[in-house]
C-alpha atoms as a PDB file:
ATOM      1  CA  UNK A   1      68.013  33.570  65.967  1.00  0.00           C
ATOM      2  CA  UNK A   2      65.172  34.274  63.131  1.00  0.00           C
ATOM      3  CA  UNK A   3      63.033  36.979  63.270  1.00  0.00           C
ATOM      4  CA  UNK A   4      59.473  35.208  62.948  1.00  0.00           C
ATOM      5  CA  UNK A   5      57.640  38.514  62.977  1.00  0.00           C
ATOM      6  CA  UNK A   6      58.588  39.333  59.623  1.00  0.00           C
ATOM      7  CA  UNK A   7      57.065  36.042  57.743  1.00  0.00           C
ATOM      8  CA  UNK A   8      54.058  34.048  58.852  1.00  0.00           C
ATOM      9  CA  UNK A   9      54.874  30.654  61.471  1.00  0.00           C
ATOM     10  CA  UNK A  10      56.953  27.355  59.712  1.00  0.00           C
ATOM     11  CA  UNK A  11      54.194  24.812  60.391  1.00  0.00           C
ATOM     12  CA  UNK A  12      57.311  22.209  59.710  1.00  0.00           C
ATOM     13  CA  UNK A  13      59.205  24.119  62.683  1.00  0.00           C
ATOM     14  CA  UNK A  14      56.767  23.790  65.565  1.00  0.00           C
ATOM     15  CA  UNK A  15      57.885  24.004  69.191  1.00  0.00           C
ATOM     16  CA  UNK A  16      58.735  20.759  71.078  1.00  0.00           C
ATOM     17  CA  UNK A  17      55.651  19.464  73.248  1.00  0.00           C
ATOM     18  CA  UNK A  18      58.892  19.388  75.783  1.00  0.00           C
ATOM     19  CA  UNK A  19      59.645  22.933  75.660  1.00  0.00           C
ATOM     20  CA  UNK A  20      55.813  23.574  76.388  1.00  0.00           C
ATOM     21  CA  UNK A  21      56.765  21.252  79.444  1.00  0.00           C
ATOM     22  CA  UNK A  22      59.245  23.029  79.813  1.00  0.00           C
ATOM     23  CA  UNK A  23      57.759  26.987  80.049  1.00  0.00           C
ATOM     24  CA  UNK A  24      55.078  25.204  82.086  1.00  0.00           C
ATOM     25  CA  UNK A  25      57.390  24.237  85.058  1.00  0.00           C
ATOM     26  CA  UNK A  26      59.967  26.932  84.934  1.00  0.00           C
ATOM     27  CA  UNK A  27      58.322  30.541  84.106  1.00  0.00           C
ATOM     28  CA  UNK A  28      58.695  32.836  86.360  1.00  0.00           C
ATOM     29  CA  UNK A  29      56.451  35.480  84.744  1.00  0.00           C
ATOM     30  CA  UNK A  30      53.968  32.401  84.377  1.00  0.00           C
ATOM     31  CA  UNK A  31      54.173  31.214  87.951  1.00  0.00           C
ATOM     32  CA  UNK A  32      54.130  34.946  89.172  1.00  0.00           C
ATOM     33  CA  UNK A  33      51.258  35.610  87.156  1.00  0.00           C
ATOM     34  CA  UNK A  34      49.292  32.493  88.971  1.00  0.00           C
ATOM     35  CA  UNK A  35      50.335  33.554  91.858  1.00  0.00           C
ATOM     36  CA  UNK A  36      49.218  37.601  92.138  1.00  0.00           C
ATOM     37  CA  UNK A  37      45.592  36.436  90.224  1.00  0.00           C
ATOM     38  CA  UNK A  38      45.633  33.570  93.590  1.00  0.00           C
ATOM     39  CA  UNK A  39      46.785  36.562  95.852  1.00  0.00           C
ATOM     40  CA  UNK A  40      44.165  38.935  94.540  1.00  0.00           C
ATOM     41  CA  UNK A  41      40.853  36.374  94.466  1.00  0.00           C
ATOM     42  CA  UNK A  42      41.978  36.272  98.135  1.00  0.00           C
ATOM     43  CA  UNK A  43      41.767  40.117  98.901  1.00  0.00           C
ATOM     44  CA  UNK A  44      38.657  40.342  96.747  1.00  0.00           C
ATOM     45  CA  UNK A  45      36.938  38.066  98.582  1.00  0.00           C
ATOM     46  CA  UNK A  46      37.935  39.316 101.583  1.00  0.00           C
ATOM     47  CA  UNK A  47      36.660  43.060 100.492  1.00  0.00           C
ATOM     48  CA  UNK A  48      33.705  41.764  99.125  1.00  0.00           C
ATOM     49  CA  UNK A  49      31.593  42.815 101.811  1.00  0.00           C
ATOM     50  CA  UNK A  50      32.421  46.634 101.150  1.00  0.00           C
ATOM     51  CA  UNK A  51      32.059  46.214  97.222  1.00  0.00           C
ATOM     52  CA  UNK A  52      35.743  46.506  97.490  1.00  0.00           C
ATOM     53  CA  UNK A  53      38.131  44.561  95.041  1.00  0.00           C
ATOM     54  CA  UNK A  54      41.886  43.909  95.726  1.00  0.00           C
ATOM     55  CA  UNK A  55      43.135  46.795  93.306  1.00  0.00           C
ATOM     56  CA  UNK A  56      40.625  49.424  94.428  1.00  0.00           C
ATOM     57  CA  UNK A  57      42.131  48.893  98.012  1.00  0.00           C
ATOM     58  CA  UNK A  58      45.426  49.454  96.912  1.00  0.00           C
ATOM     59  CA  UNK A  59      44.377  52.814  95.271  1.00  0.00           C
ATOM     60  CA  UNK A  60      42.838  54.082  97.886  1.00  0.00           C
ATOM     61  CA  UNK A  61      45.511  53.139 100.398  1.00  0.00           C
ATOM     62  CA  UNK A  62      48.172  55.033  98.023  1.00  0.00           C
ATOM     63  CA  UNK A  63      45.839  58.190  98.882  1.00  0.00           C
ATOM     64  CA  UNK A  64      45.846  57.865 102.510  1.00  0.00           C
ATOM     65  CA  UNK A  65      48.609  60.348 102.795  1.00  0.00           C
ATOM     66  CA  UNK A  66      49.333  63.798 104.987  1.00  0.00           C
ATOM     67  CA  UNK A  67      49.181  65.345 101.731  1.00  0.00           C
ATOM     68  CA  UNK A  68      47.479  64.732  98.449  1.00  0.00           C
ATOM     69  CA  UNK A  69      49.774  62.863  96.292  1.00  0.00           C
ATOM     70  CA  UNK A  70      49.595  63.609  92.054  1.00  0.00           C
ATOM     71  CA  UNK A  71      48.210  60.959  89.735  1.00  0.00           C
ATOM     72  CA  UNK A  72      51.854  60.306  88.556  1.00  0.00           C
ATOM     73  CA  UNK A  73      52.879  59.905  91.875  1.00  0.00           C
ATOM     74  CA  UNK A  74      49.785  57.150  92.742  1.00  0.00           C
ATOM     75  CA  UNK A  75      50.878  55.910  89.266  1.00  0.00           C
ATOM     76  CA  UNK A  76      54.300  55.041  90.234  1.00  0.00           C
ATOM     77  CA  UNK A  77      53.453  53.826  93.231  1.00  0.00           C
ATOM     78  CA  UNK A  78      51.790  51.014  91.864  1.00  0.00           C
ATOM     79  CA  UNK A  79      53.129  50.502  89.389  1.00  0.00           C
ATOM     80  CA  UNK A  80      50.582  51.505  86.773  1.00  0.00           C
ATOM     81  CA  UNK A  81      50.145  54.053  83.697  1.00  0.00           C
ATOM     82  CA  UNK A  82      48.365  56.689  84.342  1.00  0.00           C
ATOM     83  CA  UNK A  83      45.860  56.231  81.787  1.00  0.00           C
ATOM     84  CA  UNK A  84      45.217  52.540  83.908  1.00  0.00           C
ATOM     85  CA  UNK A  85      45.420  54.176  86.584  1.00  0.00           C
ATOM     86  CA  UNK A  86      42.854  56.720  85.418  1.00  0.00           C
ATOM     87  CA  UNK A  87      40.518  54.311  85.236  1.00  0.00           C
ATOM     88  CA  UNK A  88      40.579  52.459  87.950  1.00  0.00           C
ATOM     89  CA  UNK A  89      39.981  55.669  89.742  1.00  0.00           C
ATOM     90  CA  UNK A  90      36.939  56.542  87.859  1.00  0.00           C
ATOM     91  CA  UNK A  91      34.753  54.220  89.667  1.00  0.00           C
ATOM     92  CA  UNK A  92      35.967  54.930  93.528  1.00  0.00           C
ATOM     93  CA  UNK A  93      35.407  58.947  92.580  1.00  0.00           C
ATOM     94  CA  UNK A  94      31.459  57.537  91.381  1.00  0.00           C
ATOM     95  CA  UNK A  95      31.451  56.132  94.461  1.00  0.00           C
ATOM     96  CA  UNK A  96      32.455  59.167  96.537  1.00  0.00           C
ATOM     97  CA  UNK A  97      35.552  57.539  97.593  1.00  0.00           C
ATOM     98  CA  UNK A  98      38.017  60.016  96.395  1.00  0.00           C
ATOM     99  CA  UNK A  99      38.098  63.470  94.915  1.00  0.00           C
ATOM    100  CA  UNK A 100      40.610  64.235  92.013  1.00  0.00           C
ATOM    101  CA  UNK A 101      41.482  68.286  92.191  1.00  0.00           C
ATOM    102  CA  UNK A 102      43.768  70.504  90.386  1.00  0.00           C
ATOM    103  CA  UNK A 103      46.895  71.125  91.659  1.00  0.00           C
ATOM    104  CA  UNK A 104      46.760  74.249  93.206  1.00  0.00           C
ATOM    105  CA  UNK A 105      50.281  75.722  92.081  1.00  0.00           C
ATOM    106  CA  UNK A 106      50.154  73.648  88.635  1.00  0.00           C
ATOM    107  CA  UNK A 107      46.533  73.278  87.333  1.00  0.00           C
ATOM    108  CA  UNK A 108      48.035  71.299  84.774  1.00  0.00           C
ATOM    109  CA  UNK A 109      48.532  68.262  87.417  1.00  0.00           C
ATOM    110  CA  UNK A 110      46.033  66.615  89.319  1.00  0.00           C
ATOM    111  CA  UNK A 111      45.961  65.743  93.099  1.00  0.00           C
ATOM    112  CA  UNK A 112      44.032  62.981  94.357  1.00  0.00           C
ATOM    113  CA  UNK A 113      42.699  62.729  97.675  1.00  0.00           C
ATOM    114  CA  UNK A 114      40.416  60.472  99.733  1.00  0.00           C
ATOM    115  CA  UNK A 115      37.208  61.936 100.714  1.00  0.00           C
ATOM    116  CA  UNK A 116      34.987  61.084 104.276  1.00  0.00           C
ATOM    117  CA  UNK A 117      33.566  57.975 102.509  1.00  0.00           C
ATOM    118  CA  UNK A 118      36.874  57.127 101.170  1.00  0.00           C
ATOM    119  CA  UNK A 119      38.634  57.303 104.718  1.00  0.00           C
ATOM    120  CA  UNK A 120      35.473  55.055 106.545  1.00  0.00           C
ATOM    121  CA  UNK A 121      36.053  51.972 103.527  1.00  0.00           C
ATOM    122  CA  UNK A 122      39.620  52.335 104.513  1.00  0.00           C
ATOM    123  CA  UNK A 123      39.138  52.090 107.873  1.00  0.00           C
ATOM    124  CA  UNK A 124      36.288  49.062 107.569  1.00  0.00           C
ATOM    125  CA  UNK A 125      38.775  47.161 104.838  1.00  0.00           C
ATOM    126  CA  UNK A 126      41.983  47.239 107.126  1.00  0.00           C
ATOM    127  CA  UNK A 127      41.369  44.398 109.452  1.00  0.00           C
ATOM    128  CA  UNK A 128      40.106  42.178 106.782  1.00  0.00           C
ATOM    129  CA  UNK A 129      43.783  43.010 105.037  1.00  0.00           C
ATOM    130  CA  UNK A 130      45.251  42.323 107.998  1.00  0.00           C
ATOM    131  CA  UNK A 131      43.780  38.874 108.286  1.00  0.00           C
ATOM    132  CA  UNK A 132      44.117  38.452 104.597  1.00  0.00           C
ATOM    133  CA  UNK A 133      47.649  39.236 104.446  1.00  0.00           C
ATOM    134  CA  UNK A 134      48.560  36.949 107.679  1.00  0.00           C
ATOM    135  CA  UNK A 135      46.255  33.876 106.129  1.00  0.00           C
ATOM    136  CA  UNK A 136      48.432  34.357 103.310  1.00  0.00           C
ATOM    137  CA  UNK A 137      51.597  34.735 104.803  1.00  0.00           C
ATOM    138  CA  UNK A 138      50.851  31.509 106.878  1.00  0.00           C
ATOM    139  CA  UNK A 139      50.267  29.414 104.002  1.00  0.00           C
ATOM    140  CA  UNK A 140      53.572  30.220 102.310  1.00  0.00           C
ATOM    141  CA  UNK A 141      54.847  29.443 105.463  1.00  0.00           C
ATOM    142  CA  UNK A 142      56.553  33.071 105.996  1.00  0.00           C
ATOM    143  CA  UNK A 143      54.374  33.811 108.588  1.00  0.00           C
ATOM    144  CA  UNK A 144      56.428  36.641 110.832  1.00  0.00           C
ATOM    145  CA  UNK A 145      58.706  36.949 108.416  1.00  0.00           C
ATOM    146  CA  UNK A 146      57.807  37.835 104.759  1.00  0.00           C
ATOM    147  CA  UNK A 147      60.230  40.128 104.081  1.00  0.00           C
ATOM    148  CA  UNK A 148      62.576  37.937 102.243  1.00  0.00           C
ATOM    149  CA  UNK A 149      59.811  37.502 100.079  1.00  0.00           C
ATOM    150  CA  UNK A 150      58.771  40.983  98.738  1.00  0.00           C
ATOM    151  CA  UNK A 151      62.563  42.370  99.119  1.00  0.00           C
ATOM    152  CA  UNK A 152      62.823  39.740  96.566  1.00  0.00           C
ATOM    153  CA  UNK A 153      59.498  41.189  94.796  1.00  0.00           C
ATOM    154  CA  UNK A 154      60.529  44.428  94.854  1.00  0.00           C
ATOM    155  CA  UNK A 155      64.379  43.291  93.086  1.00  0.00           C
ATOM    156  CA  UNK A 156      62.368  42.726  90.073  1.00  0.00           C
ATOM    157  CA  UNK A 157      59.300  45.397  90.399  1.00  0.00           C
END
């Protein structure tokens, strides 16, 4: 196979209109894609009335914890870097949702926590995940039994 980074595109070579096709039907990262930015609009709406988007939930849900986890820690979690994950947490700690604190054995690392305000949204935005998550689960036709589903998720996270 060429390397086509190293010289500009063969307008005589293009791609086949059938490979486009092709991608179209069959990519997973494509059709996983849809699907999470589907999944996501559904949460957000859903959190809308607390000013609460999908992603923010998820944050603050990593914090609710018996102890403070570190940013790496949240990072991993999710799946994020922590310089993403940095800000995303910029606006809930604006908000008074959390509280980011120095570790108190290694001031180098940061603990994250959720504050009063962050435990009340959590509390208020639970039943509309729960209803969420079983709308959802209903329309894939999993409903009871989704965990086929994200073990298979969580093969490829």
């Amino acid at each position: 196979m060429s390397n086509r980074n190293d010289s500009p595109a063969d307008p005589l070579k293009p791609v086949p209109f059938t490979t486009t096709i092709r991608v179209r039907d069959n990519c997973l990262c494509l059709h996983s894609q849809r699907a999470a930015r589907a999944i996501a609009r559904k949460f957000d709406e859903a959190f809308r009335p607390l000013d609460l988007k999908s992603g923010q939930f998820s944050i603050l849900m990593s914090l609710n914890r018996p102890e403070p986890p570190t940013l790496g820690a949240v990072a991993d979690l999710l799946g994020m870097d922590r310089t993403t994950l940095t800000a995303n947490l910029k606006p809930l700690e604006r908000r008074g949702l959390l509280a980011i604190l120095p570790d108190a054995k290694d001031r180098r690392l940061r603990r994250l926590s959720l504050t009063d305000a962050g435990r009340d949204i959590l509390f208020d935005a639970v039943p509309l995940w729960e209803w969420t998550q079983a709308e959802l689960e209903k329309a894939l036709g999993i409903d009871g039994e989704p965990d086929r589903l994200r073990s298979d998720l969580n093969t490829l996270a």
